[in-house]
Protein backbone atom coordinates (compact mmCIF):
# COMPACT_ATOMS: atom_id res chain seq x y z
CA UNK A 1 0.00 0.00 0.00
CA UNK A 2 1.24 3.26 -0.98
CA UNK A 3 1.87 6.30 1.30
CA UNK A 4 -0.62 9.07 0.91
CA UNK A 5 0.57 12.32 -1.21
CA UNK A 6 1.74 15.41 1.27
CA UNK A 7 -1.08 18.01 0.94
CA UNK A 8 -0.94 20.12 -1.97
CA UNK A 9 1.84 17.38 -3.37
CA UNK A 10 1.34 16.02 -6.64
CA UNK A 11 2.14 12.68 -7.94
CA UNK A 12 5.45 12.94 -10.38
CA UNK A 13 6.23 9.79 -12.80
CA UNK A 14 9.37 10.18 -14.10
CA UNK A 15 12.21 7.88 -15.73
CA UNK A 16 15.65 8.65 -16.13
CA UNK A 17 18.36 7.42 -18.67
CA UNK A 18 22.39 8.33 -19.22
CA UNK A 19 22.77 9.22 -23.12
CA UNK A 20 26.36 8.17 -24.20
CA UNK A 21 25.58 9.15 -28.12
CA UNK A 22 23.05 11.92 -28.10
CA UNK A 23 21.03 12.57 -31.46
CA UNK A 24 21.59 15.84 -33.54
CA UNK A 25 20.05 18.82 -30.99
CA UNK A 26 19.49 21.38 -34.53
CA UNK A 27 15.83 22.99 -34.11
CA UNK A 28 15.45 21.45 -30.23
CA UNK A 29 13.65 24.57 -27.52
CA UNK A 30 16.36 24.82 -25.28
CA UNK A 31 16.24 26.23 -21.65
CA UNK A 32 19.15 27.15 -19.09
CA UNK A 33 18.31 25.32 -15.86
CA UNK A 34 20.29 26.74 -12.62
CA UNK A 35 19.21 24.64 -9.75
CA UNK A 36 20.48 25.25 -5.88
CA UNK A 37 19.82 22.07 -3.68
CA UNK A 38 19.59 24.08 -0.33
CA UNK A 39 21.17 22.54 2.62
CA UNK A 40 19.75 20.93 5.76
CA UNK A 41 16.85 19.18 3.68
CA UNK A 42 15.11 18.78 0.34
CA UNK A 43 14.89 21.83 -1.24
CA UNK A 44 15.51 22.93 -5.24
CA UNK A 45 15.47 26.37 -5.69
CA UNK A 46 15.28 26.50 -9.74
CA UNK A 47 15.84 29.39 -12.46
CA UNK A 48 14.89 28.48 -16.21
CA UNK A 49 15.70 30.86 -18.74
CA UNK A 50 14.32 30.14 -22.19
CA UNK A 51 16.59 30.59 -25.50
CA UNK A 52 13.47 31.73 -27.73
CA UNK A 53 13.70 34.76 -25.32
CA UNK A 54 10.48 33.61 -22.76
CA UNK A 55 10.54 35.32 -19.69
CA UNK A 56 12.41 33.34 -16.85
CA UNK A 57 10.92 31.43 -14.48
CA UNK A 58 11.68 30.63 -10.85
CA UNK A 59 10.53 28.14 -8.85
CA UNK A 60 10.88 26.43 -5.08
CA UNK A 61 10.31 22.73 -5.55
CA UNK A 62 10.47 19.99 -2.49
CA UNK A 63 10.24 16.20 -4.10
CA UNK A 64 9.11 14.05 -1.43
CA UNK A 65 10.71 10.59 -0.70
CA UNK A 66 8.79 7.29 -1.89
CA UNK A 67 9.48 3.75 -2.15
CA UNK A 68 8.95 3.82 -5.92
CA UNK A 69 11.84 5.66 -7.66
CA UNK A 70 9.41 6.38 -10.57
CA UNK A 71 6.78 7.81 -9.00
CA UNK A 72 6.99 10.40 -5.93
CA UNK A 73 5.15 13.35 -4.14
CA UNK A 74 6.54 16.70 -5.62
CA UNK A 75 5.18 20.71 -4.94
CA UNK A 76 6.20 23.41 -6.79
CA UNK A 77 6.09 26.90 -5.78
CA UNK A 78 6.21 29.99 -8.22
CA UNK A 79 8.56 32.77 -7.55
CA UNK A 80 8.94 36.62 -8.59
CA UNK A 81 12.86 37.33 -9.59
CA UNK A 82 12.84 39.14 -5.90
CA UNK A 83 11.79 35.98 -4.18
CA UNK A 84 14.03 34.08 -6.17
CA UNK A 85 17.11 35.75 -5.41
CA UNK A 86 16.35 35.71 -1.78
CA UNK A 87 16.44 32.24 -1.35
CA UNK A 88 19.26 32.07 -3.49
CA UNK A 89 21.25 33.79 -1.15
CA UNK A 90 20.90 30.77 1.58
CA UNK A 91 24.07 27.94 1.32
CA UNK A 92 23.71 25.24 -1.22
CA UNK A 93 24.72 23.13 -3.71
CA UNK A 94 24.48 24.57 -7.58
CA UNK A 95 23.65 22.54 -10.83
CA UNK A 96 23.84 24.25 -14.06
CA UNK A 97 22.38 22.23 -17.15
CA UNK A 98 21.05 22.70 -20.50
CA UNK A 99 17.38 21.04 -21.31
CA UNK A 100 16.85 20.35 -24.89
CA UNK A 101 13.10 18.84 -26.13
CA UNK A 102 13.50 16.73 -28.44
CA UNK A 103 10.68 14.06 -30.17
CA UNK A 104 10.12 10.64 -30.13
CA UNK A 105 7.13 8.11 -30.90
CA UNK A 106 4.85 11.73 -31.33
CA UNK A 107 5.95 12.88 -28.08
CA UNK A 108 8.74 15.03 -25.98
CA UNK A 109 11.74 14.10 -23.79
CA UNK A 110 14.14 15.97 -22.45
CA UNK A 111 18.13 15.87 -22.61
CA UNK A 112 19.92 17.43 -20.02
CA UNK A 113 23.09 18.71 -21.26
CA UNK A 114 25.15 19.37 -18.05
CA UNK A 115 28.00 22.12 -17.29
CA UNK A 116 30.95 22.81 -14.84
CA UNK A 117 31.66 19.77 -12.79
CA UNK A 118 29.12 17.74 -14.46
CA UNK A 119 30.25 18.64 -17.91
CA UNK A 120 30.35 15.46 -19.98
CA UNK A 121 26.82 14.26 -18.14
CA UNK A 122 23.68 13.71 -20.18
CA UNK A 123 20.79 12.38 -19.01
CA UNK A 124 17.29 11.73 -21.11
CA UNK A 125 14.34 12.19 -19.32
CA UNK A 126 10.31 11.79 -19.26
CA UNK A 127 7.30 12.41 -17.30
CA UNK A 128 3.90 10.58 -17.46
CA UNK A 129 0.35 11.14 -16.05
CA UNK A 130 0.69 7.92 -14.24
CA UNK A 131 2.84 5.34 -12.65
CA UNK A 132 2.14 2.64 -15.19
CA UNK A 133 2.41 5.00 -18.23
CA UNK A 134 5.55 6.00 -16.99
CA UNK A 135 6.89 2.42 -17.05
CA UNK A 136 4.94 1.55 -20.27
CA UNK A 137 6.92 4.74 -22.22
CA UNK A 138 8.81 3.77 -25.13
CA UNK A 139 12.29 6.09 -24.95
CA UNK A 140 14.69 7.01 -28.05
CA UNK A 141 17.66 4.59 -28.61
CA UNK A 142 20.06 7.14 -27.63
CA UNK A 143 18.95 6.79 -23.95
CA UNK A 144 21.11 4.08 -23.39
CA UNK A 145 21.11 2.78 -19.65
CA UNK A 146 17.96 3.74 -17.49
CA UNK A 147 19.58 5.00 -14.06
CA UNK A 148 16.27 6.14 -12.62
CA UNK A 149 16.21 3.78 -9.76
CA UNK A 150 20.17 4.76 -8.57
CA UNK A 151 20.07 7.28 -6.43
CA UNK A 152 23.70 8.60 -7.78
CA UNK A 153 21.64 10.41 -10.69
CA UNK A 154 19.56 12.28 -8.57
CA UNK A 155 19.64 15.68 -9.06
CA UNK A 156 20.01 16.54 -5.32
CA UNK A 157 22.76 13.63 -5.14
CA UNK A 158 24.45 15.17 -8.44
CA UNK A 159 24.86 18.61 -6.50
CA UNK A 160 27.22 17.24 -4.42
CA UNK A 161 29.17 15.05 -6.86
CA UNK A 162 32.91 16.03 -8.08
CA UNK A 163 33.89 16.07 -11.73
CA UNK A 164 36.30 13.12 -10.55
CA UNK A 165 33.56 10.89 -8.80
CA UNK A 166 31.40 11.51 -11.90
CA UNK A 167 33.94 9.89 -14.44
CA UNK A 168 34.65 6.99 -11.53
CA UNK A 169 30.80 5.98 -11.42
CA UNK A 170 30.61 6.70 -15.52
CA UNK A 171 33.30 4.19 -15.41
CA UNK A 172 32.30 1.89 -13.28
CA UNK A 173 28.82 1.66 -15.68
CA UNK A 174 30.41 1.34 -18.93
């Protein structure tokens, strides 16, 4: 039996794969995604900012813990730029990746493309309206090795990560 969802969660199903051979990224909407995993608990403090020249978006996001690595609780809280950057000033951990959409089967995944001491990192991901669509989804061939259920390729677990423990576990997988 499954854990209720926190009030005003929402259910998340989500799969995650490392791309080793990514497909051409010509023509894919591409965002900048600055996330700060604040310490002392489960926070993502995120800023988006959209190449087609969208405004930017901030958010405060808490993903709950669940037994199914798939599917979890998740709340997302919009920001103005002022809230934003007063959270930002709090300690953390910073990610810094590039999200292309790209299409598959009729429908969109995203690559995350990431930078500084994740460079060389790419990760294909997907979300579904439910658990068993999630695990039904058919991804691209280029997302090689699904990694959703390791918690190493969590983004939260990521922040933390050296460029040097990233190429051991990328390693350690090939």
């Amino acid at each position: 039996m499954s854990s209720p969802i926190p009030k005003y969660a929402v259910l998340e199903n989500e799969r995650r794969f490392l791309v080793t051979s990514p497909p051409a990224l010509d023509g894919a909407r591409v965002r900048l995604i600055r996330d700060l995993y604040l310490d002392g608990g489960r926070l993502r403090l995120r800023r988006i900012d959209h190449a087609d020249g969208q405004a930017s978006e901030f958010k405060l996001c808490k993903k709950y813990g669940s037994a199914d690595p798939a599917s979890g609780p998740i709340v997302n809280i919009y920001l103005t730029p002022e809230e934003h950057a007063v959270f930002a000033a709090l300690p953390g951990r910073p990610i810094v990746k590039r999200r292309h959409t790209l299409e598959h089967g009729g429908r969109g995944f995203s690559l995350d493309v990431f930078e500084g001491p994740l460079a060389g990192l790419m990760l294909c991901e997907a979300e579904a309206a439910t658990p068993d669509a999630i695990r039904a989804l058919d991804f691209p061939p280029w997302a090689a090795r699904e990694v959703t259920d390791d918690p190493f390729f969590t983004g939260g677990a990521l922040a933390g990560t050296t460029a040097a423990e990233l190429k051991a576990r990328l390693a350690a997988l090939a």
